[in-house]
PDB file of N, CA and C in Angstrom:
ATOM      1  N   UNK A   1     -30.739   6.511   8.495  1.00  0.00           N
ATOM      2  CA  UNK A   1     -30.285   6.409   7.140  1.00  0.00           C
ATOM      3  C   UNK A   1     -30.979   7.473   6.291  1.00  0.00           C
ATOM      4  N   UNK A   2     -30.448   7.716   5.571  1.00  0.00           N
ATOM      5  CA  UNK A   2     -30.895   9.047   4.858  1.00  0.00           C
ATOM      6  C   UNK A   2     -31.909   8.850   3.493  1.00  0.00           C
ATOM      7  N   UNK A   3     -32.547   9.676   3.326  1.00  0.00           N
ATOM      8  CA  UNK A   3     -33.858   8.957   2.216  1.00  0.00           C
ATOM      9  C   UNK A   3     -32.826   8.710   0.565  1.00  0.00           C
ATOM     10  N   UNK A   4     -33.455   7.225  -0.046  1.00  0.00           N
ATOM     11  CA  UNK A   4     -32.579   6.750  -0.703  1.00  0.00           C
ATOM     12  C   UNK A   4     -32.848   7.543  -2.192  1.00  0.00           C
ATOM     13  N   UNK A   5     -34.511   8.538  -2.051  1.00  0.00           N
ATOM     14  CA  UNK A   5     -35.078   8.778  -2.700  1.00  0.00           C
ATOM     15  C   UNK A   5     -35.097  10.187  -3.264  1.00  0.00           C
ATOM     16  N   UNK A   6     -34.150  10.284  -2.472  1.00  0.00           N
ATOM     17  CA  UNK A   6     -33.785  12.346  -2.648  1.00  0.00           C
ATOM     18  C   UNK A   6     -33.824  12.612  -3.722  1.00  0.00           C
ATOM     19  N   UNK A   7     -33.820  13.797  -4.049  1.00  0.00           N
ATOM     20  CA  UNK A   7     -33.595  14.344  -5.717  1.00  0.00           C
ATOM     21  C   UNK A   7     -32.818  15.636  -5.582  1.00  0.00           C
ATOM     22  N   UNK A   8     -32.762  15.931  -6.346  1.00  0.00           N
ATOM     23  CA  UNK A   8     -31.830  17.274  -6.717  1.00  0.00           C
ATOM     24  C   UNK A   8     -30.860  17.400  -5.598  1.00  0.00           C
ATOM     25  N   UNK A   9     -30.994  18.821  -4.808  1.00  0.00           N
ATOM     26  CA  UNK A   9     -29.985  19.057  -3.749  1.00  0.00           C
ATOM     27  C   UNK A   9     -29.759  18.045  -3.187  1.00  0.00           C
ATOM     28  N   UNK A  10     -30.861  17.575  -2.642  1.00  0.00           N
ATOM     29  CA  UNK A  10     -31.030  16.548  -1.591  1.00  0.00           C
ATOM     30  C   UNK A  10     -29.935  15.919  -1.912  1.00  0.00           C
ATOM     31  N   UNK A  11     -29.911  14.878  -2.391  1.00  0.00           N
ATOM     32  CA  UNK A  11     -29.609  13.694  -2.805  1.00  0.00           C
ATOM     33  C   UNK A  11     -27.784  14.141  -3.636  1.00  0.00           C
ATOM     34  N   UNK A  12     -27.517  15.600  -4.061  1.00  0.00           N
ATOM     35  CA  UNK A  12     -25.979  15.498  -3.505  1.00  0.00           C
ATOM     36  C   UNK A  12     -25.412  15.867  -2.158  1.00  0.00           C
ATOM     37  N   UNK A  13     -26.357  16.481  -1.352  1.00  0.00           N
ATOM     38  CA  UNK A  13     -25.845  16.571  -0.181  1.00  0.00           C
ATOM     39  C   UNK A  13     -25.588  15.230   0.662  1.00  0.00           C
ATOM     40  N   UNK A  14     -26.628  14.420   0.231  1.00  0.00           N
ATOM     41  CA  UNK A  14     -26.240  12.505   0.772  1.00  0.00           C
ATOM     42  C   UNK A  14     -25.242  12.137   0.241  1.00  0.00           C
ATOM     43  N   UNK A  15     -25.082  12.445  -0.977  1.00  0.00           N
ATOM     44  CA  UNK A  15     -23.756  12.122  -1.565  1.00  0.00           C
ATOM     45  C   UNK A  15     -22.242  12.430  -0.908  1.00  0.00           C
ATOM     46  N   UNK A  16     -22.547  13.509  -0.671  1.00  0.00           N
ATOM     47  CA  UNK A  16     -21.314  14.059  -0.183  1.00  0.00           C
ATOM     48  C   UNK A  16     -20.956  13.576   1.327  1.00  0.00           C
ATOM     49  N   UNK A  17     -22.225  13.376   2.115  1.00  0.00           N
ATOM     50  CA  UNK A  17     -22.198  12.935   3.403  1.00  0.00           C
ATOM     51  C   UNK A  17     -21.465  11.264   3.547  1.00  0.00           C
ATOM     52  N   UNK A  18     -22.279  10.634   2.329  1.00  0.00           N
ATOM     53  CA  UNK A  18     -21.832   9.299   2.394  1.00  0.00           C
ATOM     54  C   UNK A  18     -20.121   8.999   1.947  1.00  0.00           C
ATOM     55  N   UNK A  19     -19.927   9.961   1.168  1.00  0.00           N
ATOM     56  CA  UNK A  19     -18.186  10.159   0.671  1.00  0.00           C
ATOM     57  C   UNK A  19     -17.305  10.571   1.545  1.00  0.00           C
ATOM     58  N   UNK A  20     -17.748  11.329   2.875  1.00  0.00           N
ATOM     59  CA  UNK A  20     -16.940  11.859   3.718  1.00  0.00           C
ATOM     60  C   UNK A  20     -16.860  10.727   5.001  1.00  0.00           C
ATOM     61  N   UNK A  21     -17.812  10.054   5.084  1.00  0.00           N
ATOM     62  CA  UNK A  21     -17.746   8.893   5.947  1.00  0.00           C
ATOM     63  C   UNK A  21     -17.102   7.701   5.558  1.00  0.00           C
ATOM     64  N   UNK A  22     -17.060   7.427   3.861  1.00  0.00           N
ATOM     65  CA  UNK A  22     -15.981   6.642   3.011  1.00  0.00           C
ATOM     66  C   UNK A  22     -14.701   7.245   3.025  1.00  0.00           C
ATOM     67  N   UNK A  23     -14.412   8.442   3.501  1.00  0.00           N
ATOM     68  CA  UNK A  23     -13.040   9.012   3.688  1.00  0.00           C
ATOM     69  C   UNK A  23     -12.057   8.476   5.267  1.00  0.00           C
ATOM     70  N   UNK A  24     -13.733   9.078   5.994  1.00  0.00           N
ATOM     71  CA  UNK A  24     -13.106   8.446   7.913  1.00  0.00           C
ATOM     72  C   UNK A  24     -13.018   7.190   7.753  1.00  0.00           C
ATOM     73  N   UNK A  25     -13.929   6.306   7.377  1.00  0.00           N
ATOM     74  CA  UNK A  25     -13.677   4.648   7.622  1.00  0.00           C
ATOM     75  C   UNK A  25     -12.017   4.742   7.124  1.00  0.00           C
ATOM     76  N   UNK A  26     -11.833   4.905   5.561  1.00  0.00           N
ATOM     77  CA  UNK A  26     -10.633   3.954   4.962  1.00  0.00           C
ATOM     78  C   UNK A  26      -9.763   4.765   6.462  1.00  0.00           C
ATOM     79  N   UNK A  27      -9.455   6.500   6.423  1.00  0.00           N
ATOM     80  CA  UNK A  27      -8.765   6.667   7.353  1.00  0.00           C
ATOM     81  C   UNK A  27      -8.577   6.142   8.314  1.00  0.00           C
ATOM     82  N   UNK A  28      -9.826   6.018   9.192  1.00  0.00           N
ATOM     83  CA  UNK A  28      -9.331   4.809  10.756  1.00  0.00           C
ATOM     84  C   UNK A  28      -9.192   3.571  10.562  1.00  0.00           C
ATOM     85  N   UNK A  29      -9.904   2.958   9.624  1.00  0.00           N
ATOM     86  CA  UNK A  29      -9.127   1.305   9.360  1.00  0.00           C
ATOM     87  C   UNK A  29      -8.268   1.102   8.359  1.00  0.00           C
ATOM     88  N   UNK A  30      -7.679   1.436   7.502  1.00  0.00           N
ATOM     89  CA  UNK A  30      -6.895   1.106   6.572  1.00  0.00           C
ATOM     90  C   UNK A  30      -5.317   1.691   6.990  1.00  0.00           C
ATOM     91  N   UNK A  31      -4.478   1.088   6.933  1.00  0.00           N
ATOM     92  CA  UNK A  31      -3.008   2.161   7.317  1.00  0.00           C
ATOM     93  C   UNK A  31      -2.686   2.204   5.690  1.00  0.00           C
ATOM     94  N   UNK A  32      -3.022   1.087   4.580  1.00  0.00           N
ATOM     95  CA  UNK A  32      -2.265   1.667   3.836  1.00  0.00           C
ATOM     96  C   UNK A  32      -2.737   2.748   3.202  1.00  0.00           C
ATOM     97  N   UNK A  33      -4.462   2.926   3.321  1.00  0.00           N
ATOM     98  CA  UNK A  33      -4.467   4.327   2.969  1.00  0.00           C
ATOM     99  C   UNK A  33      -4.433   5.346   3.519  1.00  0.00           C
ATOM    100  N   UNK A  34      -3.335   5.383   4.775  1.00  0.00           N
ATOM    101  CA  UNK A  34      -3.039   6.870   5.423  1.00  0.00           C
ATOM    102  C   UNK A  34      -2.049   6.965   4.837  1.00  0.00           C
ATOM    103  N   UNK A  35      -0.913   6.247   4.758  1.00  0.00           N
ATOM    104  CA  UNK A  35       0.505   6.140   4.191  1.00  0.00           C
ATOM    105  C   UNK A  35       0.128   6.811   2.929  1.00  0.00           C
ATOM    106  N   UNK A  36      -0.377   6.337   2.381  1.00  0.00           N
ATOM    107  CA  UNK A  36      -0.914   7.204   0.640  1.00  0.00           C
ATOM    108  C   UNK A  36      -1.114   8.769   0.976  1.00  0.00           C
ATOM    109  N   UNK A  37      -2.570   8.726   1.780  1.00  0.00           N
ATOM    110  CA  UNK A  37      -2.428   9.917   1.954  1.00  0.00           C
ATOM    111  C   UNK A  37      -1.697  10.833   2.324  1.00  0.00           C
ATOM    112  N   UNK A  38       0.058  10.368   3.003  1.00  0.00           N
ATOM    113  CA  UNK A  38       1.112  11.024   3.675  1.00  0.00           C
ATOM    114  C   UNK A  38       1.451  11.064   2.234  1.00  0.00           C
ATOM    115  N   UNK A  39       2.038  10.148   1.391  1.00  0.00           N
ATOM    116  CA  UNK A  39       2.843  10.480   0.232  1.00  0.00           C
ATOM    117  C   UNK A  39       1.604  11.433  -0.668  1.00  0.00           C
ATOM    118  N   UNK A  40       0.337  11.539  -0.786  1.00  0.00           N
ATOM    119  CA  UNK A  40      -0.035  12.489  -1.230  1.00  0.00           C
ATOM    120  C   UNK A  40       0.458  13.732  -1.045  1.00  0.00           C
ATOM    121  N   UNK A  41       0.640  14.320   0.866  1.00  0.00           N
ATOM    122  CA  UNK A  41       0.673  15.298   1.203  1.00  0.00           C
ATOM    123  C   UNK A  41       1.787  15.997   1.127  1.00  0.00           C
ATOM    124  N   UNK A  42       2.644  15.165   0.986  1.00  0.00           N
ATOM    125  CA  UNK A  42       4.128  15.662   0.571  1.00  0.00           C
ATOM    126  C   UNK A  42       4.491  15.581  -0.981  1.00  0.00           C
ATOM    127  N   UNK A  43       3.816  14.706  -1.908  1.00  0.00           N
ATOM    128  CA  UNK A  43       4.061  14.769  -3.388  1.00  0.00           C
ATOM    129  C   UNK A  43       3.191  15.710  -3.866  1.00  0.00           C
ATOM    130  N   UNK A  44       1.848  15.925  -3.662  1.00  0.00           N
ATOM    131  CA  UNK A  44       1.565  17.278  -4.146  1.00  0.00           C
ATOM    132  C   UNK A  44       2.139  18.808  -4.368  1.00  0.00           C
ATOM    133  N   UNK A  45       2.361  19.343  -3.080  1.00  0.00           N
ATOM    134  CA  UNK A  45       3.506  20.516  -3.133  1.00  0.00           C
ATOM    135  C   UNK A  45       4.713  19.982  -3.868  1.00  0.00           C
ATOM    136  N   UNK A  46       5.369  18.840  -3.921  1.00  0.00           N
ATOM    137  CA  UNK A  46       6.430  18.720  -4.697  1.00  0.00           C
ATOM    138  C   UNK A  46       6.416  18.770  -6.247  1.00  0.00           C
ATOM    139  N   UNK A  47       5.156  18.375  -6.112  1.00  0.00           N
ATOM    140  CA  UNK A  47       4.687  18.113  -7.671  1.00  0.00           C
ATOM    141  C   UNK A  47       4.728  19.873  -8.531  1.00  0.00           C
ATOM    142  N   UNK A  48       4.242  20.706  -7.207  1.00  0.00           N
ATOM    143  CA  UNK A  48       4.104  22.014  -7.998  1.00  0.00           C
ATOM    144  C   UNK A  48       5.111  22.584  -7.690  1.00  0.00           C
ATOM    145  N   UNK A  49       6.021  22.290  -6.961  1.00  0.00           N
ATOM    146  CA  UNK A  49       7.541  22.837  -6.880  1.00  0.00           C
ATOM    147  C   UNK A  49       8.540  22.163  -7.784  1.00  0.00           C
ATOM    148  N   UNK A  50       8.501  21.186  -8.354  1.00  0.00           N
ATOM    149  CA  UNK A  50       9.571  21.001  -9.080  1.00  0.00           C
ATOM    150  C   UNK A  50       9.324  20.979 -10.339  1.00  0.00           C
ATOM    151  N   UNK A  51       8.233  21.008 -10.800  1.00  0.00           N
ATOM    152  CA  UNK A  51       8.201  21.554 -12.763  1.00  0.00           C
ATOM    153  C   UNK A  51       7.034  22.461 -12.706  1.00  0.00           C
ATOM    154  N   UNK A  52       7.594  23.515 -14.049  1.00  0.00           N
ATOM    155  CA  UNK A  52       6.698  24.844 -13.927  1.00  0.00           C
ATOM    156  C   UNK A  52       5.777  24.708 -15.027  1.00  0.00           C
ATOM    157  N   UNK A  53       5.723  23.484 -15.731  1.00  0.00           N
ATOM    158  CA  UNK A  53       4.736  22.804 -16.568  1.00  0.00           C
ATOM    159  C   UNK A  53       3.474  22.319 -16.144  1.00  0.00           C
ATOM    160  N   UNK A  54       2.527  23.103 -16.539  1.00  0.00           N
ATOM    161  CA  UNK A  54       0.805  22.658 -16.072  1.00  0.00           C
ATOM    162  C   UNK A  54       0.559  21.447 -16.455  1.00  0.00           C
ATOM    163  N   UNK A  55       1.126  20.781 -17.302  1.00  0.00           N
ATOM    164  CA  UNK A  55       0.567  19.193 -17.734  1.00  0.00           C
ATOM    165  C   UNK A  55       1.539  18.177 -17.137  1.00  0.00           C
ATOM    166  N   UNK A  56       2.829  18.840 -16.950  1.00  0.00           N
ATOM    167  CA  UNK A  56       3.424  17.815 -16.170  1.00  0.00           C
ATOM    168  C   UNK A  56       3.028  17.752 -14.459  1.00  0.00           C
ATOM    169  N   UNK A  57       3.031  19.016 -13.981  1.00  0.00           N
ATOM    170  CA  UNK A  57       2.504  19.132 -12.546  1.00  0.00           C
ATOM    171  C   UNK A  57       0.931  17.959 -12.472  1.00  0.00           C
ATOM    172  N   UNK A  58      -0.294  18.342 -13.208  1.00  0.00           N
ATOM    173  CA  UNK A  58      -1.229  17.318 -13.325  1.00  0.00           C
ATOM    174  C   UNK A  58      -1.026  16.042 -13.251  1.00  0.00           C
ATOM    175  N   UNK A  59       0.122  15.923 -14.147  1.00  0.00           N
ATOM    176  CA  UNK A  59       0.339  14.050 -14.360  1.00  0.00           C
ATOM    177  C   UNK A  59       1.071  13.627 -13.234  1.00  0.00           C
ATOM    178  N   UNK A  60       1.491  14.480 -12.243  1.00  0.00           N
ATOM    179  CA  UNK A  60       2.555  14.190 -11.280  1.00  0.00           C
ATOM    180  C   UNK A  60       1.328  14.088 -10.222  1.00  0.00           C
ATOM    181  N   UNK A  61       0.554  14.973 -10.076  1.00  0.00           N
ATOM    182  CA  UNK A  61      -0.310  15.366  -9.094  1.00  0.00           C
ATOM    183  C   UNK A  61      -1.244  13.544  -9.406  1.00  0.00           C
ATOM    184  N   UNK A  62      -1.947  13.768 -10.594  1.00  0.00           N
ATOM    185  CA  UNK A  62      -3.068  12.420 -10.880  1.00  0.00           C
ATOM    186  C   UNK A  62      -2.537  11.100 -10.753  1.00  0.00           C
ATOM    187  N   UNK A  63      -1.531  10.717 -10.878  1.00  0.00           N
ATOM    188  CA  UNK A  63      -0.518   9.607 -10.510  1.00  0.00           C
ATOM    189  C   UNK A  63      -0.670   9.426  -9.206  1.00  0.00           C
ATOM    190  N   UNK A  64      -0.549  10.158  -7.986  1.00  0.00           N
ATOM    191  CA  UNK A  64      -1.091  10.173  -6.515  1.00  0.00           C
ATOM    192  C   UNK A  64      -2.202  10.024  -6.230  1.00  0.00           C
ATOM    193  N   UNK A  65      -3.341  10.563  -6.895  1.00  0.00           N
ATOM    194  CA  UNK A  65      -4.437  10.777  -6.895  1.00  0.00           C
ATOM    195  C   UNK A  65      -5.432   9.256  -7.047  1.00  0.00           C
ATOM    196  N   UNK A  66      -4.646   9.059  -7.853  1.00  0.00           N
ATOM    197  CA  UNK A  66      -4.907   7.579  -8.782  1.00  0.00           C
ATOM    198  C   UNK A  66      -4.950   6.330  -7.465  1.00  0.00           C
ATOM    199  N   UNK A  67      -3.730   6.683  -7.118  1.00  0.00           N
ATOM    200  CA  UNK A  67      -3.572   5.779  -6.022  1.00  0.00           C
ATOM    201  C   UNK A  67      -4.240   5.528  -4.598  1.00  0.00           C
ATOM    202  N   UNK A  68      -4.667   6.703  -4.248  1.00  0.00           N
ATOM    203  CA  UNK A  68      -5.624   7.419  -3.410  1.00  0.00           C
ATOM    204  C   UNK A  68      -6.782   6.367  -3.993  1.00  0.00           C
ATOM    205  N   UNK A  69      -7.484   6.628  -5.287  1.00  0.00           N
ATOM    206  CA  UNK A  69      -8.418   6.010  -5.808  1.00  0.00           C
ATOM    207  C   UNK A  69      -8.885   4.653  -5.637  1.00  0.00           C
ATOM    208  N   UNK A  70      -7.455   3.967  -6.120  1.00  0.00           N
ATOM    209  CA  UNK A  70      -7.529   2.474  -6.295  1.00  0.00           C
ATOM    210  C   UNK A  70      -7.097   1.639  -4.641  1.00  0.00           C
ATOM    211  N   UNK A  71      -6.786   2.915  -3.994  1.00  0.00           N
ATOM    212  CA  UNK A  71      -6.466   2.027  -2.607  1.00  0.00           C
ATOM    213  C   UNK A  71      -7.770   2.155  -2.028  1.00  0.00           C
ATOM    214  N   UNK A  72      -8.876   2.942  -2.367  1.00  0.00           N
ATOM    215  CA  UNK A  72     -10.240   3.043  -1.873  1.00  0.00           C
ATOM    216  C   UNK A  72     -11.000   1.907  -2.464  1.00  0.00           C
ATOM    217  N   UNK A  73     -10.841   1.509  -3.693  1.00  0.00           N
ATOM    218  CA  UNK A  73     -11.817   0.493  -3.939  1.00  0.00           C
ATOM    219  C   UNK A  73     -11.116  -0.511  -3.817  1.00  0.00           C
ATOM    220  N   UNK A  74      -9.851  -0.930  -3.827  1.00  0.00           N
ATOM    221  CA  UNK A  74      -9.382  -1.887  -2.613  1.00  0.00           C
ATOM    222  C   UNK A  74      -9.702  -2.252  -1.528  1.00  0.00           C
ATOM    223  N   UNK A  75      -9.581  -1.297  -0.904  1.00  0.00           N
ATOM    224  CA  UNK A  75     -10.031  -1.272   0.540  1.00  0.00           C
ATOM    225  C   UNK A  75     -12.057  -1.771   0.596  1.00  0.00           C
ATOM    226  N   UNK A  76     -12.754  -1.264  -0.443  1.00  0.00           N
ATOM    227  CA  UNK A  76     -14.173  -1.639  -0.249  1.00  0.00           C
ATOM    228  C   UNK A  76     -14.178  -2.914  -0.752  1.00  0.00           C
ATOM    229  N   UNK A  77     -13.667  -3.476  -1.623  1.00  0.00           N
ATOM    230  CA  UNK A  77     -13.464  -4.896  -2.190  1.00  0.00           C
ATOM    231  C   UNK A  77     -12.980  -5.927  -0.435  1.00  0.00           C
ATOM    232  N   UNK A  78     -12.272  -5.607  -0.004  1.00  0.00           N
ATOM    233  CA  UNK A  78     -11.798  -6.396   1.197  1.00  0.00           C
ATOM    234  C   UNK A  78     -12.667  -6.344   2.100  1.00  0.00           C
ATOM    235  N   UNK A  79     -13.381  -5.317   1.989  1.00  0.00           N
ATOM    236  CA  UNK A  79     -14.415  -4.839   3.381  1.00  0.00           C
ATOM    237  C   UNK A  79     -15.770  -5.981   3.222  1.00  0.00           C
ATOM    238  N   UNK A  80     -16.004  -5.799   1.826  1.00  0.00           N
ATOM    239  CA  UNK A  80     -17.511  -6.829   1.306  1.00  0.00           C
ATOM    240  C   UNK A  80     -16.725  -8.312   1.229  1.00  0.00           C
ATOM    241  N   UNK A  81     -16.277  -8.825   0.942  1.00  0.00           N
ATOM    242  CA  UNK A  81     -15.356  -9.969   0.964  1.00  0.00           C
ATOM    243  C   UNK A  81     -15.285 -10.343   2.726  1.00  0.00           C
ATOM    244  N   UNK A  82     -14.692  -9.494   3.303  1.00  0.00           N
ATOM    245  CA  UNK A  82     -14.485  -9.819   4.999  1.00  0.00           C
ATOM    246  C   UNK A  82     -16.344 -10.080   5.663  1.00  0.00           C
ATOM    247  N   UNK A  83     -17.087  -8.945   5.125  1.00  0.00           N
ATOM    248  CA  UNK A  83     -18.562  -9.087   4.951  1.00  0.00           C
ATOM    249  C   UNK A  83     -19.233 -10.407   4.977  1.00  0.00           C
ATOM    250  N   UNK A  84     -18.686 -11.145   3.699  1.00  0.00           N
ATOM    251  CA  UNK A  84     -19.018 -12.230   3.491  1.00  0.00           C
ATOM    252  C   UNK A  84     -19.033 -13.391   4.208  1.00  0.00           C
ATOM    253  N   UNK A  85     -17.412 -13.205   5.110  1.00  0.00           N
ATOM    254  CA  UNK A  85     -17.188 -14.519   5.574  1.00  0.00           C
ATOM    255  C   UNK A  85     -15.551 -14.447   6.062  1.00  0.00           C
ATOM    256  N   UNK A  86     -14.988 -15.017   6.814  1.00  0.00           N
ATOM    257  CA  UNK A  86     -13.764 -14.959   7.057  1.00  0.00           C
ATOM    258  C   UNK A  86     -13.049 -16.058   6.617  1.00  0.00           C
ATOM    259  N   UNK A  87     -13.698 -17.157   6.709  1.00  0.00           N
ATOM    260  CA  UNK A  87     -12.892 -18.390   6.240  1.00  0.00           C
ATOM    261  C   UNK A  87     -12.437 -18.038   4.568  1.00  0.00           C
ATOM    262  N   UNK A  88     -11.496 -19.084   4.766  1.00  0.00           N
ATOM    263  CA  UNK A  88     -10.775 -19.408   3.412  1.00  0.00           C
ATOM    264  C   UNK A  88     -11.900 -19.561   2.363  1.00  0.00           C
ATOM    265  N   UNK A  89     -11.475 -18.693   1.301  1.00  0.00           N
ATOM    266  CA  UNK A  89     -12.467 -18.977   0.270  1.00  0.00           C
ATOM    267  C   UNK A  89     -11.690 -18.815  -1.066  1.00  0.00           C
ATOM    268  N   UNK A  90     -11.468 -19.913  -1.924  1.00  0.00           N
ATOM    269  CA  UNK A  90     -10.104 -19.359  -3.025  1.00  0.00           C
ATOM    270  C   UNK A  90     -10.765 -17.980  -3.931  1.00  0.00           C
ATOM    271  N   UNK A  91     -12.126 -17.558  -4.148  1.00  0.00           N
ATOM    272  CA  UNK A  91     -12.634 -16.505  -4.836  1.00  0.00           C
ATOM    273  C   UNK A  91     -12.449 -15.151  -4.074  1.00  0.00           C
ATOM    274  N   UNK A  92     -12.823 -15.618  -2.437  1.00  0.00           N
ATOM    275  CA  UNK A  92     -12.230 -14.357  -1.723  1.00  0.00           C
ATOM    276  C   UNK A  92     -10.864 -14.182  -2.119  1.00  0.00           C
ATOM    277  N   UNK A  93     -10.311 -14.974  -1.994  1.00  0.00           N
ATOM    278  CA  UNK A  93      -8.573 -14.627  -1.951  1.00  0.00           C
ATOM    279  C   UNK A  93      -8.413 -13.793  -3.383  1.00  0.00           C
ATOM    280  N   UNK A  94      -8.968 -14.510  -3.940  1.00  0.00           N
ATOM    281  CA  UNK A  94      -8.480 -14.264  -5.605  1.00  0.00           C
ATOM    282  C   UNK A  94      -8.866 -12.762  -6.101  1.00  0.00           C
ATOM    283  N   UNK A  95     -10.270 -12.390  -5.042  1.00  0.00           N
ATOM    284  CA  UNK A  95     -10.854 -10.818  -5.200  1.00  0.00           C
ATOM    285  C   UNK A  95      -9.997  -9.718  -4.483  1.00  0.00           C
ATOM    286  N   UNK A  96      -9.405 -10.214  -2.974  1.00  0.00           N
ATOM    287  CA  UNK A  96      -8.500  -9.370  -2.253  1.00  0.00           C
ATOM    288  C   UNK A  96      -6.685  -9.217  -3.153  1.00  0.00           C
ATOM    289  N   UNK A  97      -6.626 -10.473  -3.813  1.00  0.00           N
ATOM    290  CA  UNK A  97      -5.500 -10.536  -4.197  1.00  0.00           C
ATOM    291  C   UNK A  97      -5.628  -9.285  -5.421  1.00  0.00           C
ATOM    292  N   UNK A  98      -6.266  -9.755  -6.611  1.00  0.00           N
ATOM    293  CA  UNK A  98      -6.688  -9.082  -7.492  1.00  0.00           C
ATOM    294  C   UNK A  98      -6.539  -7.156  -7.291  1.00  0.00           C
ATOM    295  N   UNK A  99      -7.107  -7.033  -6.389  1.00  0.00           N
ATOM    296  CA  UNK A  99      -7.441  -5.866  -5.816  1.00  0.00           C
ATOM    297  C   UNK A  99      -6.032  -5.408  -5.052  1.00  0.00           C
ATOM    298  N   UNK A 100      -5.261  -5.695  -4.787  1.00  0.00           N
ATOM    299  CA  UNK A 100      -4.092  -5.630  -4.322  1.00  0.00           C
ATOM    300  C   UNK A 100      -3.246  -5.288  -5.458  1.00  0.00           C
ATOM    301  N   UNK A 101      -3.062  -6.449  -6.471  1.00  0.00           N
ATOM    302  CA  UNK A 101      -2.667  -6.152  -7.495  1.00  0.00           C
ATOM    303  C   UNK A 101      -2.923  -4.752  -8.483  1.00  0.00           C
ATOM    304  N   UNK A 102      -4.046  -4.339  -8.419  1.00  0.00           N
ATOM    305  CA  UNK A 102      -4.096  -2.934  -9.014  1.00  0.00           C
ATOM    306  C   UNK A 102      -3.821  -1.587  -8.139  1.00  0.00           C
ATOM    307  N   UNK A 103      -3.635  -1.781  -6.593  1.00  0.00           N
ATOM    308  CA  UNK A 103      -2.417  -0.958  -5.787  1.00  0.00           C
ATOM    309  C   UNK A 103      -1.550  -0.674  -6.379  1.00  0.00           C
ATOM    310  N   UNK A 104      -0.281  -2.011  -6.287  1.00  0.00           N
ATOM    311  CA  UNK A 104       0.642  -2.162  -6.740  1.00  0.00           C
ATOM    312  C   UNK A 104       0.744  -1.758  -8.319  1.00  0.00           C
ATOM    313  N   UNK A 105       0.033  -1.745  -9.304  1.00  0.00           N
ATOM    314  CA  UNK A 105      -0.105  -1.250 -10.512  1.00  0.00           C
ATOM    315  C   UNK A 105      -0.384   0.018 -10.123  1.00  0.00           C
ATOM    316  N   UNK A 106      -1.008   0.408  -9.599  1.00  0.00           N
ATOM    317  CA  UNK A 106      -1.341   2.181  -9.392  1.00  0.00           C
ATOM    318  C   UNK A 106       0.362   3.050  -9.064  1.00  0.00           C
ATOM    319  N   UNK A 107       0.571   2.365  -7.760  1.00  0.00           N
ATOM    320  CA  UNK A 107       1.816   2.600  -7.415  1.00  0.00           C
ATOM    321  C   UNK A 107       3.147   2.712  -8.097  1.00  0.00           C
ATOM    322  N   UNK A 108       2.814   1.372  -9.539  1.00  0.00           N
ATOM    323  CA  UNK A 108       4.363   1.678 -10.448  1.00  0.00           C
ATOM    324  C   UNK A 108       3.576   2.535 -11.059  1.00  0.00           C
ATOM    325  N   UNK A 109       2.481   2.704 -11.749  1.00  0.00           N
ATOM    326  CA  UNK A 109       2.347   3.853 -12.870  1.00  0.00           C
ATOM    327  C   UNK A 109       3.084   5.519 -12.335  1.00  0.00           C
ATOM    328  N   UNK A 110       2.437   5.546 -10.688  1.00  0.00           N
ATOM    329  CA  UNK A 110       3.338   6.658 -10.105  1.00  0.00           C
ATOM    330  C   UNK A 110       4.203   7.029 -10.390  1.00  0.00           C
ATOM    331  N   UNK A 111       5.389   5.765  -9.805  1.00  0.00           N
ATOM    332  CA  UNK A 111       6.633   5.885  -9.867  1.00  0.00           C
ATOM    333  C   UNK A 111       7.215   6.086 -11.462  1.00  0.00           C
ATOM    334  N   UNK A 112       6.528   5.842 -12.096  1.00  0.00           N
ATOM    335  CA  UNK A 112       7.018   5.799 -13.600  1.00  0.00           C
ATOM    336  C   UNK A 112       6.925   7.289 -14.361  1.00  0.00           C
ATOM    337  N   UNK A 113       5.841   8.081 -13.884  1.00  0.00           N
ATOM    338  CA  UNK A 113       5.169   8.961 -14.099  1.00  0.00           C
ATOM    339  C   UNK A 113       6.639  10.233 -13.461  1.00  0.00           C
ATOM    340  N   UNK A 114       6.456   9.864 -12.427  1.00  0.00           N
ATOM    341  CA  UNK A 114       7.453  10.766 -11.455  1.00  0.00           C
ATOM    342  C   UNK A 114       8.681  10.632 -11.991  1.00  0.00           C
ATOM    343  N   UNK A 115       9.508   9.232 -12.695  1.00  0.00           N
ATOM    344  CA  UNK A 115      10.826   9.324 -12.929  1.00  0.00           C
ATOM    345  C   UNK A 115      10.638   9.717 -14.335  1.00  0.00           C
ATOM    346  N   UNK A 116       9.929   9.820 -15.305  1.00  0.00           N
ATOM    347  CA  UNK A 116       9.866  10.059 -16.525  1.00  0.00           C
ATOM    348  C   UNK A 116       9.906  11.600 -16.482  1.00  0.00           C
ATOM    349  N   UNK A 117       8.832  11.976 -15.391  1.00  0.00           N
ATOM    350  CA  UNK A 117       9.055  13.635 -15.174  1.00  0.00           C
ATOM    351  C   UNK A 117      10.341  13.763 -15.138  1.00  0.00           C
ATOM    352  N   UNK A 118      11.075  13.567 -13.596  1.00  0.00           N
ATOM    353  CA  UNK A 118      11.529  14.478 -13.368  1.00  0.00           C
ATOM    354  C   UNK A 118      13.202  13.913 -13.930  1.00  0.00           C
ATOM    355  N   UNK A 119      13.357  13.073 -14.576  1.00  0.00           N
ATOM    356  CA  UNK A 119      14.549  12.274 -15.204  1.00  0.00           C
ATOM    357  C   UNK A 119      14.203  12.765 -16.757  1.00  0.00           C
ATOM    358  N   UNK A 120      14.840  13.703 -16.974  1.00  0.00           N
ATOM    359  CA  UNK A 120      14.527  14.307 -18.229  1.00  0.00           C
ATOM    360  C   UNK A 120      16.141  14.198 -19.143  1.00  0.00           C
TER     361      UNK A 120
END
């Protein structure tokens, strides 16, 4: 484990180490955040191919991005919760549910974002 105590460089290079290993986990256990990351990889280039507007391309681009985001702390919310315990617990449920729910909110803001763009 890496010293918790680093400073300066140090301690963003842990940073960065510990973010890239929060990248492989969600990747090998999570499918719904590969699926994201597929609609990332194809809505990005689309995003800069279909409007030649720098603030609309951003809002098209951060709308994906967003989702990327909130499916990560989703995904760590379920992970500490599963952590906890597997049995039925109505607070677990209510934390995985919860957390689900702001997916699905991430996901319409997308879609809303994208048809407002490009439905002009």
């Amino acid at each position: 484990m890496a010293n918790q105590n680093a400073k300066g460089i140090k301690r963003i290079i842990n940073a960065c180490v510990f973010s890239i290993a929060g990248f492989k986990a969600a990747w090998c256990h999570e499918e719904a955040f590969r699926q994201e990351v597929i609609l990332a990889v194809v809505g990005i280039p689309a995003a800069l191919w279909l409007t030649d507007d720098s603030v609309e391309r951003v809002l098209l681009i951060m709308s994906l991005l967003i989702v990327l985001l909130t499916e990560l702390i989703n995904s760590a919310i379920e992970a500490v919760v599963d952590r906890i315990g597997l049995e039925h617990h109505e607070l677990s449920g209510r934390a995985k549910d919860i957390g689900s729910a702001a997916v699905m909110l991430s996901l319409g803001v997308t879609a809303m974002t994208w048809a407002m763009i490009l439905i002009k």
